[in-house]
Protein backbone atom coordinates (compact mmCIF):
# COMPACT_ATOMS: atom_id res chain seq x y z
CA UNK A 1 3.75 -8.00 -11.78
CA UNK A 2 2.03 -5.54 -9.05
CA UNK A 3 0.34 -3.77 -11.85
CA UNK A 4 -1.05 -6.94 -13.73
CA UNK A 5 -2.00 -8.71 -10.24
CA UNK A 6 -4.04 -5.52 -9.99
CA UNK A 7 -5.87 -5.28 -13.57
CA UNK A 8 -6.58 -8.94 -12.98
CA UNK A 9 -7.96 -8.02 -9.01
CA UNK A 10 -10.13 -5.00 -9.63
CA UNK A 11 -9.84 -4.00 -13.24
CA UNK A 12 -10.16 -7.15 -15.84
CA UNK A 13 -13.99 -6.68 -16.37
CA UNK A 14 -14.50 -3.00 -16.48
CA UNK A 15 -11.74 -2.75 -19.28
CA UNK A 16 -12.61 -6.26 -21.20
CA UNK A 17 -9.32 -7.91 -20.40
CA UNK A 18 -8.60 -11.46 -20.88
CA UNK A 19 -7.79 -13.45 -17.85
CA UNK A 20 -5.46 -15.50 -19.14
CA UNK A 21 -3.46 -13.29 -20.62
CA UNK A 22 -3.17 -11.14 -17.62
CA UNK A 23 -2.45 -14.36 -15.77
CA UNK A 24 0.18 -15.46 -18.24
CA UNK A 25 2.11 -12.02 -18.24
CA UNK A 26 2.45 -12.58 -14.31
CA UNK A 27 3.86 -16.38 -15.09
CA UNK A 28 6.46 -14.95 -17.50
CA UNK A 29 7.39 -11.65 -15.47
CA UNK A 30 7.86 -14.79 -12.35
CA UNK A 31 9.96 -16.50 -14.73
CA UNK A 32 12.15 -13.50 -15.46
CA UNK A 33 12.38 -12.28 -12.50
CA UNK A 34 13.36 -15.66 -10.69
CA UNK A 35 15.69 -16.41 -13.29
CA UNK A 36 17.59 -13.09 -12.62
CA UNK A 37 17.68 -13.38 -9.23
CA UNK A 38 19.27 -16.68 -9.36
CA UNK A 39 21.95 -15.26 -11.27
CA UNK A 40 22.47 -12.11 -9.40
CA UNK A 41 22.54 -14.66 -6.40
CA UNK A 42 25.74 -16.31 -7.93
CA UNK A 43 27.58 -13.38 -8.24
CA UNK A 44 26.27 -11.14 -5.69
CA UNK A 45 23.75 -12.50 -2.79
CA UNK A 46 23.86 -10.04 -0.96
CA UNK A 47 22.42 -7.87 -3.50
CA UNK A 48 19.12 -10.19 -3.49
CA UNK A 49 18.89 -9.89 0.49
CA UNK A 50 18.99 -6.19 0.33
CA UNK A 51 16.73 -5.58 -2.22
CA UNK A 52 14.12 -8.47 -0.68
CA UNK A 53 14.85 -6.67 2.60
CA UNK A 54 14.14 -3.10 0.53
CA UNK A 55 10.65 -4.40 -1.33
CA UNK A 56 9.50 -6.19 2.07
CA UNK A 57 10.45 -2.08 3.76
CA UNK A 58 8.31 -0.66 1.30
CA UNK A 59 5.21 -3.29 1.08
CA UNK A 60 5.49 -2.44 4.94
CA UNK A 61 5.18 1.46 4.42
CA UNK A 62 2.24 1.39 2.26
CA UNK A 63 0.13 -0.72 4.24
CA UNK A 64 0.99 1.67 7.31
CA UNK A 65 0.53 5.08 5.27
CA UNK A 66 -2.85 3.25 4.07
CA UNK A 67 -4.09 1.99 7.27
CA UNK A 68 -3.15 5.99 8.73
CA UNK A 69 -5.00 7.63 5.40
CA UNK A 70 -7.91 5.33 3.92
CA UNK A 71 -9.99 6.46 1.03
CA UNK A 72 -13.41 6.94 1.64
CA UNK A 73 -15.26 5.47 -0.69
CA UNK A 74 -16.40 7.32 -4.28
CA UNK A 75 -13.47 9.75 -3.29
CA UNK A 76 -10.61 8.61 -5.36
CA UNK A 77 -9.90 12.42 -6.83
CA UNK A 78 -8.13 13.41 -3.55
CA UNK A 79 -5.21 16.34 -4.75
């Protein structure tokens, strides 16, 4: 879904994507992914709280390892 979101953000018009169809793959991925976590939750909630808890740890660590290392701009080849 991260991946589409960002075709859709930054690269739909440089590579001649459709909108909608980058819009409807994050609908259905939503779908899927909601309906799997509502079984998981049956069977296993804690499972869902750790891994929200996990996702929300690493969202947190890239925008701190970002806001520490920013790329300047027209330097993306950094090795």
């Amino acid at each position: 879904m991260i991946i589409h979101f960002g075709v859709f953000r930054h690269l739909r018009e440089e590579i001649g994507a459709k909108g909608w169809v980058l819009l409807t793959a994050i609908a259905l991925d939503a779908v899927v992914l909601a309906a799997f976590a509502a079984m998981k939750w049956q069977s296993a909630p804690l499972i869902v709280v750790i891994g929200i808890i996990g996702m929300a740890f690493a969202f947190l660590f890239v925008r701190i390892f970002l806001a520490r290392n920013p790329i300047r701009a027209g330097n993306y080849d950094q090795h």
